[in-house]
C-alpha atoms as a PDB file:
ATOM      1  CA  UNK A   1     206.711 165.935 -23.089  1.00  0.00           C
ATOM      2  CA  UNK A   2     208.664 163.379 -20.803  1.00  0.00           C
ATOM      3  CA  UNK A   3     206.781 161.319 -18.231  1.00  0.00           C
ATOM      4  CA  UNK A   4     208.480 163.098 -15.405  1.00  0.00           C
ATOM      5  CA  UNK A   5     207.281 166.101 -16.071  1.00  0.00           C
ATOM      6  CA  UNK A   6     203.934 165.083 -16.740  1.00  0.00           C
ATOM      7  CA  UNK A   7     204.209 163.755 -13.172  1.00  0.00           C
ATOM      8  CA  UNK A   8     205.491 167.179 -11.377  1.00  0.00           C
ATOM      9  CA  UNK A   9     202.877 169.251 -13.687  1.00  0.00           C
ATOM     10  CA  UNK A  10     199.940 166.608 -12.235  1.00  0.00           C
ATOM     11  CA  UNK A  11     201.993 167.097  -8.527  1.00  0.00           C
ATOM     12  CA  UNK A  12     201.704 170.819  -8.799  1.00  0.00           C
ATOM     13  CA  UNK A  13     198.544 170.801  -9.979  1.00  0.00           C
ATOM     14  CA  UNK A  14     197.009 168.889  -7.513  1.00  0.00           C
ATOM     15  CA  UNK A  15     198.869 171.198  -4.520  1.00  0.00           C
ATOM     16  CA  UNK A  16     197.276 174.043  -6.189  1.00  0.00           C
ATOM     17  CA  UNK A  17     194.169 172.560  -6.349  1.00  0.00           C
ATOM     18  CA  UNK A  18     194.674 171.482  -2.320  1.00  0.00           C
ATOM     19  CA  UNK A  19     195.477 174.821  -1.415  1.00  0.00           C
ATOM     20  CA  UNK A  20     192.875 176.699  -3.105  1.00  0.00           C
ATOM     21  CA  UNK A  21     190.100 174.131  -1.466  1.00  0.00           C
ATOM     22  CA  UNK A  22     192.031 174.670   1.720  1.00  0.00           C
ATOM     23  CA  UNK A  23     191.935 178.539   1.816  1.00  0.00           C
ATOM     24  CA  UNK A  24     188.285 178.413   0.284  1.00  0.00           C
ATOM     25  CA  UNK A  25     187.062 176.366   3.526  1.00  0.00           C
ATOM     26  CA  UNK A  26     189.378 178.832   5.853  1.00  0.00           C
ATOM     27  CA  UNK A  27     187.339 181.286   4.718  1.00  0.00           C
ATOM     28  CA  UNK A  28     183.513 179.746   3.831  1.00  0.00           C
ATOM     29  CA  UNK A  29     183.842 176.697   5.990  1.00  0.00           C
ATOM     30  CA  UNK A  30     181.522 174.573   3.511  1.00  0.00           C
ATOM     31  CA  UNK A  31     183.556 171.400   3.109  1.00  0.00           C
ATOM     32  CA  UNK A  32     183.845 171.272   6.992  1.00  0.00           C
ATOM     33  CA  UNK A  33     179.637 171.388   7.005  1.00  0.00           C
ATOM     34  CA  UNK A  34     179.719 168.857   3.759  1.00  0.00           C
ATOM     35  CA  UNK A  35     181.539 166.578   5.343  1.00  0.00           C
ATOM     36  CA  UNK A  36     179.545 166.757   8.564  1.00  0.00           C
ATOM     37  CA  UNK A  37     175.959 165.993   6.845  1.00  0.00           C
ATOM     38  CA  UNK A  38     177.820 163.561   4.530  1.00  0.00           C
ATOM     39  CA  UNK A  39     180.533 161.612   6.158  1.00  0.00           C
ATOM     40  CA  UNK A  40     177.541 159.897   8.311  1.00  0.00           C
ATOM     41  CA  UNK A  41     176.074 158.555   5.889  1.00  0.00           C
ATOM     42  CA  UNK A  42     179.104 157.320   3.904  1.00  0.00           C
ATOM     43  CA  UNK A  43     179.822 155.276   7.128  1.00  0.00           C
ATOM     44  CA  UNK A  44     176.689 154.179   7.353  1.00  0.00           C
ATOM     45  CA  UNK A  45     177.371 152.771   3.604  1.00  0.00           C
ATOM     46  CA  UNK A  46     180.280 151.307   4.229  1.00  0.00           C
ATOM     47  CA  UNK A  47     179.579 149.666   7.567  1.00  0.00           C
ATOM     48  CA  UNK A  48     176.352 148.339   7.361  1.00  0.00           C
ATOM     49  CA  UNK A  49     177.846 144.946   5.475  1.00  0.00           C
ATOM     50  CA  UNK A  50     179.796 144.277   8.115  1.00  0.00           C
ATOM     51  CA  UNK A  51     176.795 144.740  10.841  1.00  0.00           C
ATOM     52  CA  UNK A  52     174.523 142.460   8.697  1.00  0.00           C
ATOM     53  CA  UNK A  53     177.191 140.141   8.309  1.00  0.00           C
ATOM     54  CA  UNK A  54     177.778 140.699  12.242  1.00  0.00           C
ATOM     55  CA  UNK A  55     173.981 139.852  12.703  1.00  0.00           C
ATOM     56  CA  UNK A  56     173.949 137.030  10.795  1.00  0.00           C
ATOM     57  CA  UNK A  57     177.095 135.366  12.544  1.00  0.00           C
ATOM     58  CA  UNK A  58     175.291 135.872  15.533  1.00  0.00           C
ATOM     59  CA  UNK A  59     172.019 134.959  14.883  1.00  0.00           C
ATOM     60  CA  UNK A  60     173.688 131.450  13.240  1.00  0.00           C
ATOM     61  CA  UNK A  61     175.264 130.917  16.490  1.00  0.00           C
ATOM     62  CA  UNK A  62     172.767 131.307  18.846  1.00  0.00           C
ATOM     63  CA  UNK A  63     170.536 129.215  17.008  1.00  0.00           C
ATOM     64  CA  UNK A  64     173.252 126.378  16.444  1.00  0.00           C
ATOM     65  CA  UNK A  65     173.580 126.643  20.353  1.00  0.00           C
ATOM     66  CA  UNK A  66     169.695 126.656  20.553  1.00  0.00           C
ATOM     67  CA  UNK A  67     169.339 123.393  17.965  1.00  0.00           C
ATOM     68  CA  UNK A  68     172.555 121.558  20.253  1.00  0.00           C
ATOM     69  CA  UNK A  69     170.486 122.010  23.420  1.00  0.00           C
ATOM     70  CA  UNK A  70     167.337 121.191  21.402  1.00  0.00           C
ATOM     71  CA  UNK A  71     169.138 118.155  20.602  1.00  0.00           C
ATOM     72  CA  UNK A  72     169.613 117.168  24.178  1.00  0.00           C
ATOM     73  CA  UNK A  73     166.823 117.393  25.245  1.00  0.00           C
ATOM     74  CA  UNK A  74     165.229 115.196  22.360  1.00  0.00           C
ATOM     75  CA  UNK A  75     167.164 112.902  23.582  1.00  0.00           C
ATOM     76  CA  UNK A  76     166.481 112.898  26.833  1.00  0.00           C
ATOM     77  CA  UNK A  77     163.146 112.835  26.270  1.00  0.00           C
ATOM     78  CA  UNK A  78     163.481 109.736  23.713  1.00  0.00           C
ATOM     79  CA  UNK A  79     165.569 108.353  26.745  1.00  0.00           C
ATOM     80  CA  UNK A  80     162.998 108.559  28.735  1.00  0.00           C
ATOM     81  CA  UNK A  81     160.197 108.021  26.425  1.00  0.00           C
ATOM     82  CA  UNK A  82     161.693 104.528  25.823  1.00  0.00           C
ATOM     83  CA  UNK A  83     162.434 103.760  29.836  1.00  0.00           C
ATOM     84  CA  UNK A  84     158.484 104.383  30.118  1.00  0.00           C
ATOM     85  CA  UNK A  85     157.466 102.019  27.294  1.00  0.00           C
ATOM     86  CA  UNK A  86     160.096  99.193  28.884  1.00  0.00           C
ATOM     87  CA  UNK A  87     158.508 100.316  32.582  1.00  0.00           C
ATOM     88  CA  UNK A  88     154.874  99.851  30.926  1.00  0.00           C
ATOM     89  CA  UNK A  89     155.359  96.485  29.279  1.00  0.00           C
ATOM     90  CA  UNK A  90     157.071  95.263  32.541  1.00  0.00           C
ATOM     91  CA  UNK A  91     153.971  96.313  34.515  1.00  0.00           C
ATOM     92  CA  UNK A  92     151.810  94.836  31.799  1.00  0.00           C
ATOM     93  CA  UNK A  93     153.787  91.582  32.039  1.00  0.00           C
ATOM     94  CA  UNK A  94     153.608  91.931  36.194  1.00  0.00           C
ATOM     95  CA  UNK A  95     150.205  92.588  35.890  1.00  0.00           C
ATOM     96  CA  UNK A  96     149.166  89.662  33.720  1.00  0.00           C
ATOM     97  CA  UNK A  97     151.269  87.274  35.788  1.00  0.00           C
ATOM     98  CA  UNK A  98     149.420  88.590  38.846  1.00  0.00           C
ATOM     99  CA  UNK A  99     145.823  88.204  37.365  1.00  0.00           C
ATOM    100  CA  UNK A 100     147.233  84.397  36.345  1.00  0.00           C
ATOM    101  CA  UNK A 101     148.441  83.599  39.555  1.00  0.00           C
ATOM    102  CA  UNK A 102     145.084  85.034  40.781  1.00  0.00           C
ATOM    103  CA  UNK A 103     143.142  82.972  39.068  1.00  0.00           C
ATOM    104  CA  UNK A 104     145.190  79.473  39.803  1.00  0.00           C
ATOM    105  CA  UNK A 105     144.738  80.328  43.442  1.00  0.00           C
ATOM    106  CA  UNK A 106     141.375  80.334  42.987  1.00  0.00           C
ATOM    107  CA  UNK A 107     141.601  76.432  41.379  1.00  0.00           C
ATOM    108  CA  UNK A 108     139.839  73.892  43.329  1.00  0.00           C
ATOM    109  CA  UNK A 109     141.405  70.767  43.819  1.00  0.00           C
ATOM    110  CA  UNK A 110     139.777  67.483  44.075  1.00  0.00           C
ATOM    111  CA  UNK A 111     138.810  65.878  47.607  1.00  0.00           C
ATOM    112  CA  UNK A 112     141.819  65.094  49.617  1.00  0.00           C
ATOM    113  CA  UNK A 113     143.990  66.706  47.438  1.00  0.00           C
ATOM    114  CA  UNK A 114     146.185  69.920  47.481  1.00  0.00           C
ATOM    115  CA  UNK A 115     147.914  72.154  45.246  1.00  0.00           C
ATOM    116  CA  UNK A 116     151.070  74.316  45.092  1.00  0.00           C
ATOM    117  CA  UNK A 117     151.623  76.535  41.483  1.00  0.00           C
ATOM    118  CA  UNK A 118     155.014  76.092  39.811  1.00  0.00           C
ATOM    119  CA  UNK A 119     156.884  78.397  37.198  1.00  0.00           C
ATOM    120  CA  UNK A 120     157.380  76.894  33.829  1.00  0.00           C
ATOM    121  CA  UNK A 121     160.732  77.492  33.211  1.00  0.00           C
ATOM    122  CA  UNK A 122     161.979  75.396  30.077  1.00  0.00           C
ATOM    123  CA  UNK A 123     160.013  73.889  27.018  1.00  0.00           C
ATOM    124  CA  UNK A 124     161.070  70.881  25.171  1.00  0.00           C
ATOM    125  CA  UNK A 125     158.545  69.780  22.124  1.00  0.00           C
ATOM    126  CA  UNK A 126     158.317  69.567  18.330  1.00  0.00           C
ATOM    127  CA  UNK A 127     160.089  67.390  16.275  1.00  0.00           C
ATOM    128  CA  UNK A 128     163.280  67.271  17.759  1.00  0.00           C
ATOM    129  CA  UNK A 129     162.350  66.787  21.105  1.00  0.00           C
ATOM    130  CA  UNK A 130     163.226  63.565  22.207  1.00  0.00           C
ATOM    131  CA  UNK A 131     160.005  63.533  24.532  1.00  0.00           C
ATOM    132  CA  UNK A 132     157.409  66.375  25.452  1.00  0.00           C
ATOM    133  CA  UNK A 133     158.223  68.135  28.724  1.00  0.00           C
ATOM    134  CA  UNK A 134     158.127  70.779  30.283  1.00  0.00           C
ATOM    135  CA  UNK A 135     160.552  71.920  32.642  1.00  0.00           C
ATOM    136  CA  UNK A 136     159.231  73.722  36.000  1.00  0.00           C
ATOM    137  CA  UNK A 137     161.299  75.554  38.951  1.00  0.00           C
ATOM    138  CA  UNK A 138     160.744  73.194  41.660  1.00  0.00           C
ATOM    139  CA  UNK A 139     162.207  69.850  42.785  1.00  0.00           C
ATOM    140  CA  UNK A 140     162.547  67.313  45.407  1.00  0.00           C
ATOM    141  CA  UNK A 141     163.830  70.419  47.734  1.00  0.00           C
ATOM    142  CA  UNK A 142     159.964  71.620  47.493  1.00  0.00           C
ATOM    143  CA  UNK A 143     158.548  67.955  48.048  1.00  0.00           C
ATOM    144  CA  UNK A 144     158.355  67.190  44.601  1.00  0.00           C
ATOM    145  CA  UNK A 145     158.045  63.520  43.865  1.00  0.00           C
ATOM    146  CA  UNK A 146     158.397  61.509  40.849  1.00  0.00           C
ATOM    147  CA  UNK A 147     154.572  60.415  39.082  1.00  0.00           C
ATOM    148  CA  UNK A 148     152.747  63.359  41.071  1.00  0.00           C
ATOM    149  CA  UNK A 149     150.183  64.900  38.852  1.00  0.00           C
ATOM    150  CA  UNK A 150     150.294  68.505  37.118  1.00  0.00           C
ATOM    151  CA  UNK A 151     147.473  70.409  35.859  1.00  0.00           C
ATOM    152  CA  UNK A 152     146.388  74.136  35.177  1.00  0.00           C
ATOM    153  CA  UNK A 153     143.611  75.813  34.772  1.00  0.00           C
ATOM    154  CA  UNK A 154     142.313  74.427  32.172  1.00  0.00           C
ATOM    155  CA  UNK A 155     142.726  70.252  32.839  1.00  0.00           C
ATOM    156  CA  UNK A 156     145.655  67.839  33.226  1.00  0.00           C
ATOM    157  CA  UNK A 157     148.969  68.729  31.833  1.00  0.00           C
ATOM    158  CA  UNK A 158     150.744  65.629  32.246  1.00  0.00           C
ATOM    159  CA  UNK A 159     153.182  63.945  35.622  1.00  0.00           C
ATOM    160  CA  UNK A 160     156.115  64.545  37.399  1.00  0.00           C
ATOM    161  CA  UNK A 161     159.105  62.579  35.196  1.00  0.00           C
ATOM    162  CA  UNK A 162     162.495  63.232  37.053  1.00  0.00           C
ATOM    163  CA  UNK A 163     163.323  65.616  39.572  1.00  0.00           C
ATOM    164  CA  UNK A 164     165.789  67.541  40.682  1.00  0.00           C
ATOM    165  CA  UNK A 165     166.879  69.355  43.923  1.00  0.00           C
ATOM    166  CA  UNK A 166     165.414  72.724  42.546  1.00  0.00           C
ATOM    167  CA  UNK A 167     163.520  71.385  38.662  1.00  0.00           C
ATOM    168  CA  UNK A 168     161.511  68.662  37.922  1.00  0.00           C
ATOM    169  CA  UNK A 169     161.029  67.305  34.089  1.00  0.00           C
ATOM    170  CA  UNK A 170     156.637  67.189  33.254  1.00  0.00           C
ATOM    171  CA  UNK A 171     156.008  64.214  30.671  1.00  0.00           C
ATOM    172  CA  UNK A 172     153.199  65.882  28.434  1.00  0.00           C
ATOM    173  CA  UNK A 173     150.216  63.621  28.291  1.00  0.00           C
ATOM    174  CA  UNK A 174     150.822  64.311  24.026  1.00  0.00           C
ATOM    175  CA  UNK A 175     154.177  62.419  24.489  1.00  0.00           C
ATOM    176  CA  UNK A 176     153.686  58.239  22.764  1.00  0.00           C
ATOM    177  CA  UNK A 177     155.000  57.432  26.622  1.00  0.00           C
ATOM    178  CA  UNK A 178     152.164  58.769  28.260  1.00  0.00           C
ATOM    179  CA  UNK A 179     148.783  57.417  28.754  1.00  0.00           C
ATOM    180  CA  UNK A 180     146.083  58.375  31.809  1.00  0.00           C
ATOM    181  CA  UNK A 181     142.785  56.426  32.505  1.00  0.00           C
ATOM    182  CA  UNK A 182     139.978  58.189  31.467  1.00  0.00           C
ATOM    183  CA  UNK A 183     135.826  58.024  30.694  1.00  0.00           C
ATOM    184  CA  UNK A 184     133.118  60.602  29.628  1.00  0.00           C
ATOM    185  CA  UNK A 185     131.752  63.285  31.086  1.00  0.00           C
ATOM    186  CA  UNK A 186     128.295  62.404  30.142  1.00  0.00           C
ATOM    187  CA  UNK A 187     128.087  58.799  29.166  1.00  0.00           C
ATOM    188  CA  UNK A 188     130.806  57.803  31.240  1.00  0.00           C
ATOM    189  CA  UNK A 189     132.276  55.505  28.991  1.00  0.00           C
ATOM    190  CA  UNK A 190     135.887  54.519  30.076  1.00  0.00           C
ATOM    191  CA  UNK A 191     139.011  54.094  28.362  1.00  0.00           C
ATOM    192  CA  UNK A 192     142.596  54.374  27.795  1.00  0.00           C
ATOM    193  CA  UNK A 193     143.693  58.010  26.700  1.00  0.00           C
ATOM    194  CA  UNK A 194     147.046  58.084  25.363  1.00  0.00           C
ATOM    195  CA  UNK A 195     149.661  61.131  23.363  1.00  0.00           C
ATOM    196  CA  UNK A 196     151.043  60.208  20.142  1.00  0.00           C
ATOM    197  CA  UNK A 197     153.463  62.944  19.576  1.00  0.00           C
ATOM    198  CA  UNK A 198     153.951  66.824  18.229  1.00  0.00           C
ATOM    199  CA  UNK A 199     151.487  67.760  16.175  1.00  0.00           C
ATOM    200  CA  UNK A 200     149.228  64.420  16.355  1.00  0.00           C
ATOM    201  CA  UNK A 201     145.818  63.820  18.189  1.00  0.00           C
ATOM    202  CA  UNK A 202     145.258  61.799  21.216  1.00  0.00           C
ATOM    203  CA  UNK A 203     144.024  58.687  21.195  1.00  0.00           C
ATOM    204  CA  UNK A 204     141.321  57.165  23.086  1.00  0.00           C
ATOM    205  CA  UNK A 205     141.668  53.328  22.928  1.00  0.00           C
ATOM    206  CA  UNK A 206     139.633  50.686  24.675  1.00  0.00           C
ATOM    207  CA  UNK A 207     136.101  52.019  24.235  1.00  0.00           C
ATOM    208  CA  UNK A 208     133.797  49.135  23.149  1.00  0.00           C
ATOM    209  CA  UNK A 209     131.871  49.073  19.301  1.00  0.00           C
ATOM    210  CA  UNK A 210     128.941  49.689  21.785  1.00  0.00           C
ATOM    211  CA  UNK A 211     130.030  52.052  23.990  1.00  0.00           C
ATOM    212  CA  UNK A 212     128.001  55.293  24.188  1.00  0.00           C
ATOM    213  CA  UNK A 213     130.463  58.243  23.454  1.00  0.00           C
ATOM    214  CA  UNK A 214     129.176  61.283  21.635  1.00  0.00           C
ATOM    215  CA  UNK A 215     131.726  63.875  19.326  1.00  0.00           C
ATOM    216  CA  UNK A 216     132.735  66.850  22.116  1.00  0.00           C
ATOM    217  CA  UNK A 217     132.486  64.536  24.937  1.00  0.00           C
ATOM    218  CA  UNK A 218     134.717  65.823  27.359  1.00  0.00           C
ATOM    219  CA  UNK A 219     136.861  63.255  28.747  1.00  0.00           C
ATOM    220  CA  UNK A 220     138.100  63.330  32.991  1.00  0.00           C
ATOM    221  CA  UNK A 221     140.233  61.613  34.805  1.00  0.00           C
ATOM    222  CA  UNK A 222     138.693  58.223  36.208  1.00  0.00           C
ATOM    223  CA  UNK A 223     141.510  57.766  38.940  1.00  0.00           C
ATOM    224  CA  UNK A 224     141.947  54.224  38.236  1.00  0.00           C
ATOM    225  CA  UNK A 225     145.574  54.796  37.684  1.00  0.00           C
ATOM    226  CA  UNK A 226     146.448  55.635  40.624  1.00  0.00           C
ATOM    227  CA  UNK A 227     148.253  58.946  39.711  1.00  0.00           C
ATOM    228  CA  UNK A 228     145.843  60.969  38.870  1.00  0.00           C
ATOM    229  CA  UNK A 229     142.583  62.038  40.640  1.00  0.00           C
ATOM    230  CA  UNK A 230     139.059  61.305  39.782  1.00  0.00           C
ATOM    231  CA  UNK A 231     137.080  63.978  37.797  1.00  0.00           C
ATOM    232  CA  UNK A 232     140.260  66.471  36.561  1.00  0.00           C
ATOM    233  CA  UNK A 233     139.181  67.627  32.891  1.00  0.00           C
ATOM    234  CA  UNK A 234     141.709  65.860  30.248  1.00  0.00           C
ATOM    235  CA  UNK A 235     140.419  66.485  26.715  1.00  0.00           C
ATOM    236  CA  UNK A 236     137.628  66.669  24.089  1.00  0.00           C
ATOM    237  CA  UNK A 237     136.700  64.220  21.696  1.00  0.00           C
ATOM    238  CA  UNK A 238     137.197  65.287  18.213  1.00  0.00           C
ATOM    239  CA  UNK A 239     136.679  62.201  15.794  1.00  0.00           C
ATOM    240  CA  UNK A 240     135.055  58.751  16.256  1.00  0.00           C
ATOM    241  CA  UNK A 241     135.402  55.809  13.668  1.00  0.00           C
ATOM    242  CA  UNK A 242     134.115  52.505  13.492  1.00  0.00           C
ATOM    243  CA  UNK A 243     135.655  49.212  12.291  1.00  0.00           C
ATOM    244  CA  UNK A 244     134.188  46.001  11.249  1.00  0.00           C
ATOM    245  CA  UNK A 245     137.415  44.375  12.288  1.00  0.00           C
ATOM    246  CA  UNK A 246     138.073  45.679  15.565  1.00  0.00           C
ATOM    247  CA  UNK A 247     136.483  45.111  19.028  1.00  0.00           C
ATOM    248  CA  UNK A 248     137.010  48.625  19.848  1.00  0.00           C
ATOM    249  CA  UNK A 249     136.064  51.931  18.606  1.00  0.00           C
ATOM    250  CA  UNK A 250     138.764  54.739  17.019  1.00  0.00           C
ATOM    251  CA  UNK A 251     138.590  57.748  19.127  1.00  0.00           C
ATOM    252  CA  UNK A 252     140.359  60.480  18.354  1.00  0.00           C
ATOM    253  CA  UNK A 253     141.025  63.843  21.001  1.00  0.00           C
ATOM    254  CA  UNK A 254     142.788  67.005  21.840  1.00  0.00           C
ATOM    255  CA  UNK A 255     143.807  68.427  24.996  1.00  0.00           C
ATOM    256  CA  UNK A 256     142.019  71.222  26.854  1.00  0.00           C
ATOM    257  CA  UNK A 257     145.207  72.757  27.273  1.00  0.00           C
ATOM    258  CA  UNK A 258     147.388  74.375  24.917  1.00  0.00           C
ATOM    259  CA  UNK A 259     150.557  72.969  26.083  1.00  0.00           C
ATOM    260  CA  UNK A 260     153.148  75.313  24.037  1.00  0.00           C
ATOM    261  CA  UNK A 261     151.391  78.137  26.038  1.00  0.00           C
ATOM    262  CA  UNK A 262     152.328  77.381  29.463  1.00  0.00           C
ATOM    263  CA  UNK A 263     153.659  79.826  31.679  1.00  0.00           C
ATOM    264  CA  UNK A 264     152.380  78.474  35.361  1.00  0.00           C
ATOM    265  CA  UNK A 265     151.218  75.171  36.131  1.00  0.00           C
ATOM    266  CA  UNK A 266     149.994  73.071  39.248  1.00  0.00           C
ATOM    267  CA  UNK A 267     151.295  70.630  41.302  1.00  0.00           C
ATOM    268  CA  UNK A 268     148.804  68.246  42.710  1.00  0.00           C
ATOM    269  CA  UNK A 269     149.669  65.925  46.083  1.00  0.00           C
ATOM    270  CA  UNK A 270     147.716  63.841  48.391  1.00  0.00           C
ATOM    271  CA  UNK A 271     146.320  65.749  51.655  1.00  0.00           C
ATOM    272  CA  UNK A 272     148.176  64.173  54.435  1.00  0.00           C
ATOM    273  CA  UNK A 273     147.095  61.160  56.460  1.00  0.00           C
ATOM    274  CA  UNK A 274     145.735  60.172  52.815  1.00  0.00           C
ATOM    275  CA  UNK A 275     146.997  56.684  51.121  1.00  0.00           C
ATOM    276  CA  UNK A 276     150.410  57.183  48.988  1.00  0.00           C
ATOM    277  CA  UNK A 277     149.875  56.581  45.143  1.00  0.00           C
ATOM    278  CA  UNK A 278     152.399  54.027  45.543  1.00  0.00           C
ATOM    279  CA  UNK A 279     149.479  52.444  48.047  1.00  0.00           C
ATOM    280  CA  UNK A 280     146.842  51.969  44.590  1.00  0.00           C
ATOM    281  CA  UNK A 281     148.209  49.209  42.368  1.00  0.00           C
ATOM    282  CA  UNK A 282     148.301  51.348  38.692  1.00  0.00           C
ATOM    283  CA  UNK A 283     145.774  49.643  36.616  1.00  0.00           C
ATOM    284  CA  UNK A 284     147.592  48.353  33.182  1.00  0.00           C
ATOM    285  CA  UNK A 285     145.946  48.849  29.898  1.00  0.00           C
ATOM    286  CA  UNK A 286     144.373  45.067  30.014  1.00  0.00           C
ATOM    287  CA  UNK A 287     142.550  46.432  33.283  1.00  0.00           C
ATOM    288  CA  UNK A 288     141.430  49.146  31.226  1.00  0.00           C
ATOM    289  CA  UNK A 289     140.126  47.145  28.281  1.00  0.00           C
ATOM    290  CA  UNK A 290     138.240  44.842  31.175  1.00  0.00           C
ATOM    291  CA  UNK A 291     136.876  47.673  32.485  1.00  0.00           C
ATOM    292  CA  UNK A 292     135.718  48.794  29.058  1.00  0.00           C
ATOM    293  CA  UNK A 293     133.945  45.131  28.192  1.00  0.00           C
END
């Protein structure tokens, strides 16, 4: 048999076929109820993938939009998180500066003698530095003078170098070029107190072989210079040596105050109506060695 024939013979059949179901459900009506209880289901079958598929599209994107804002608001809260820590450590910094500021107000300054507190604005020590200074944020424009003391706290700091109309350059008392007349707290032993550079102790020099000076001595100011005045807390004795060929004892000190650690200092000037350093002859290191003898 040819294949077109097998074609019309399957055609035929299946119009037979068609028919006969066609008449049978004219007459019985039980494909028409078949497909009632079953086409519902068959739906159901073949569109529940696409509503699961429809639900998980959904569900994707709402919580993609919920993660975005999520997101934002992570970051805004960082944001702000980190403008809270830079507000705290400002008020921290505020707050310490106050209490500092409190506390120099509170500094006494010797008999006819004032004091006005200065910013420390510039450091310049170590190694390279060609001298030890400090530089502060006042100058001649705030009465600032050339050779007027400066102090914190905790004792002398050093004297006014150069100024300018709104600086002024501190010589350290560690700097070689400084020196300040000194004697003990307790024994009252006097001397010549001078800086030997970064890193290196002071040096007391011009205390007699029988001088009375004990280890921890604290040293003050004797005001025989004529720059500084009497009684201002300079440094502590650390090492004494003696020599059997030298008229004078080695003294060895430190300073009181921890110069690299300066934020605010002290500017001390004469009251008014009191006599000008410039009036008080500085007494030279022979006068200091006579008044050691």
């Amino acid at each position: 048999m040819t294949k077109p024939k097998k074609i019309a013979i399957i055609i035929v059949a299946g119009l037979f076929v068609y028919l006969s179901l066609y008449t049978w459900n004219l007459r019985t009506g039980h494909l028409d109820a078949l497909s009632s209880y079953t086409g519902l289901d068959i739906s159901g079958v073949v569109l529940r993938p696409g509503i699961w598929v429809s639900d998980k599209v959904s569900e994707f994107w709402h919580r993609y939009i919920y993660l975005v804002g999520l997101k934002q608001q992570n970051d805004a809260l960082r944001d702000e998180a980190s403008n809270l820590r830079r507000t705290n450590m400002l008020m921290q910094a505020r707050a310490a500066s106050a209490s500092r500021f409190e506390r120099l107000l509170g500094f006494e300054p010797p008999k006819h003698w004032t004091f006005s507190g200065m910013r420390v604005i510039g450091h310049r020590m170590g190694p390279a530095g060609a001298l030890a200074t400090l530089t502060v944020d006042k100058g001649t424009a705030s009465g600032v003078a050339a050779d007027m003391p400066v102090a914190s706290l905790g004792g002398v700091v050093g004297r006014i170098l150069r100024t300018g109309a709104g600086a002024s350059t501190v010589l350290l008392l560690t700097d070689p070029n400084s020196s300040i007349a000194v004697m003990g707290a307790q024994n009252r032993s006097p001397g010549m107190l001078a800086g030997q550079g970064y890193g290196k102790p002071l040096m007391l020099r011009y205390i007699n072989q029988n001088a009375v000076i004990d280890p921890d001595e604290i040293l003050l100011s004797s005001g025989l210079s004529g720059i500084y005045p009497k009684g201002l807390p300079v440094a502590r004795v650390t090492k004494i040596q003696r020599s059997d060929i030298s008229l004078f004892l080695t003294v060895q000190a430190e300073p009181l105050v921890d110069m690299a650690g300066l934020e605010e200092v002290l500017l001390l000037r004469r009251a008014p109506g009191q006599p000008d350093q410039a009036d008080t002859p500085p007494a030279s290191t022979e006068d200091a060695g006579a008044a050691a003898q």
